[in-house]
C-alpha atoms as a PDB file:
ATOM      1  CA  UNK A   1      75.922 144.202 128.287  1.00  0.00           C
ATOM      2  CA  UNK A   2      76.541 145.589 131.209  1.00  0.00           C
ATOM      3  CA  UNK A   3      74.531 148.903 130.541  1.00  0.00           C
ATOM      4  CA  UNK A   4      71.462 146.521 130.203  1.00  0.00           C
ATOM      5  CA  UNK A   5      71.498 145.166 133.912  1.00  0.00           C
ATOM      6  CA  UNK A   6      71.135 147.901 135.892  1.00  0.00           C
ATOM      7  CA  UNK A   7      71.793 147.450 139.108  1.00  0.00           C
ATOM      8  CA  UNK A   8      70.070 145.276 140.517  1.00  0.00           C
ATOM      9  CA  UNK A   9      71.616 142.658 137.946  1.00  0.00           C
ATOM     10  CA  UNK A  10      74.736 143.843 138.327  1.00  0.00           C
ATOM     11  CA  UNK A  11      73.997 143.028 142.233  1.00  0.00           C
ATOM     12  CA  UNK A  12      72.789 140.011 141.158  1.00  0.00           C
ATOM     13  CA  UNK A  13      75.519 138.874 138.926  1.00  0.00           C
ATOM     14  CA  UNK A  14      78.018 139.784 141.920  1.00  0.00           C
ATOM     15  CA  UNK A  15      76.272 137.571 144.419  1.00  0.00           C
ATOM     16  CA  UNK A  16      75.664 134.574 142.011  1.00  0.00           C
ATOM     17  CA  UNK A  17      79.176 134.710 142.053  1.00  0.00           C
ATOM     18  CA  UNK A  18      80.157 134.650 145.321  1.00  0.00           C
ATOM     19  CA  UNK A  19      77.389 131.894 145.999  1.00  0.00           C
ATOM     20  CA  UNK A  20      79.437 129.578 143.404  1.00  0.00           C
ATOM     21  CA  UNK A  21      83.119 130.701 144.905  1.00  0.00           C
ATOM     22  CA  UNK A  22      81.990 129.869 148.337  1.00  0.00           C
ATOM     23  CA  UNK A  23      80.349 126.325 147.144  1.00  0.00           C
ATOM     24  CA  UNK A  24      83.108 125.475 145.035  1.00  0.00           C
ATOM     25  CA  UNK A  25      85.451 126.035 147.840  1.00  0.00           C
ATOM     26  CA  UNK A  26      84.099 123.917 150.447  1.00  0.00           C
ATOM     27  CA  UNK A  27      82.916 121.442 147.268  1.00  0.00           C
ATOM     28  CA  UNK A  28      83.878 121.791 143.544  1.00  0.00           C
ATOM     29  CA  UNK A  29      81.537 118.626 142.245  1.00  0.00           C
ATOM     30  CA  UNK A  30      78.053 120.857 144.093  1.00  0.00           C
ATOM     31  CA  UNK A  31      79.199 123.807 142.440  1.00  0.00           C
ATOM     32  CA  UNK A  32      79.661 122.212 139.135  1.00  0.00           C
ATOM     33  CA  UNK A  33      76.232 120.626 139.033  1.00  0.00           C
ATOM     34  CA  UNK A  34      74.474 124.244 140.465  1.00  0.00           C
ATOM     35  CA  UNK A  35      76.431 125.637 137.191  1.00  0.00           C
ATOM     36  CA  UNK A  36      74.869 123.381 134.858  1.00  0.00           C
ATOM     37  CA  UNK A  37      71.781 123.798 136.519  1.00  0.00           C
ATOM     38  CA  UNK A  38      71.601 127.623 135.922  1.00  0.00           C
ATOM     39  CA  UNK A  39      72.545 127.391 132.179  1.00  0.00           C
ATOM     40  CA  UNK A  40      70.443 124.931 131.563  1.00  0.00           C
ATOM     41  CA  UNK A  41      67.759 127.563 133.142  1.00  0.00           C
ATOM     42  CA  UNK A  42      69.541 130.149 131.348  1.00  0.00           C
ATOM     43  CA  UNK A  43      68.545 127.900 127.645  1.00  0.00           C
ATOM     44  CA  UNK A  44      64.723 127.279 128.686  1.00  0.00           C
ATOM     45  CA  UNK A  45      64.102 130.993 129.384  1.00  0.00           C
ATOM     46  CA  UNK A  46      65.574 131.884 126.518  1.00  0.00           C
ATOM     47  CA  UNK A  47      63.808 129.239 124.208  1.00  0.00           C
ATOM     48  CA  UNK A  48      60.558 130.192 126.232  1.00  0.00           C
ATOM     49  CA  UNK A  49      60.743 134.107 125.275  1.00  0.00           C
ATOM     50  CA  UNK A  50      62.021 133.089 122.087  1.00  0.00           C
ATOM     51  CA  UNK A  51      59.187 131.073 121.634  1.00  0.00           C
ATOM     52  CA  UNK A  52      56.779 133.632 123.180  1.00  0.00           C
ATOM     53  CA  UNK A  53      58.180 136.361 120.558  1.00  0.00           C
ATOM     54  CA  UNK A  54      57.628 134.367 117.451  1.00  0.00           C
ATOM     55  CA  UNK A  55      53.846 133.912 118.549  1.00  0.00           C
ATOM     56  CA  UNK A  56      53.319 137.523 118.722  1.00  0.00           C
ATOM     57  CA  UNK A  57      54.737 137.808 115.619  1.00  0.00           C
ATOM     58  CA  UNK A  58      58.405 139.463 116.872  1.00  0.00           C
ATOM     59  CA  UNK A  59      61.101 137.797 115.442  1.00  0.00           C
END
């Protein structure tokens, strides 16, 4: 997976990261809700280009 972020993503990944380690230190109920908050981006995108796919007739 790792192959597929190049990178930038890699980058990316690496300061997401750090973001949520220093948030969760100074406070762990913030960094909790900016986790769900990213998944739950994580699900739309992926329903959206999902969704996007099956109307061009990729499955």
């Amino acid at each position: 997976m790792l192959d597929k972020l190049g990178a930038k993503g890699i980058a990316g990944l690496v300061v997401m990261v750090a973001g949520f380690a220093l948030v969760a230190w100074s406070a762990p109920v913030v960094a909790a809700g900016l986790g769900l908050i990213v998944v739950g981006l994580i699900l739309v995108a992926g329903g959206l280009a999902q969704s996007v796919m099956g109307m061009l007739g990729m499955p």
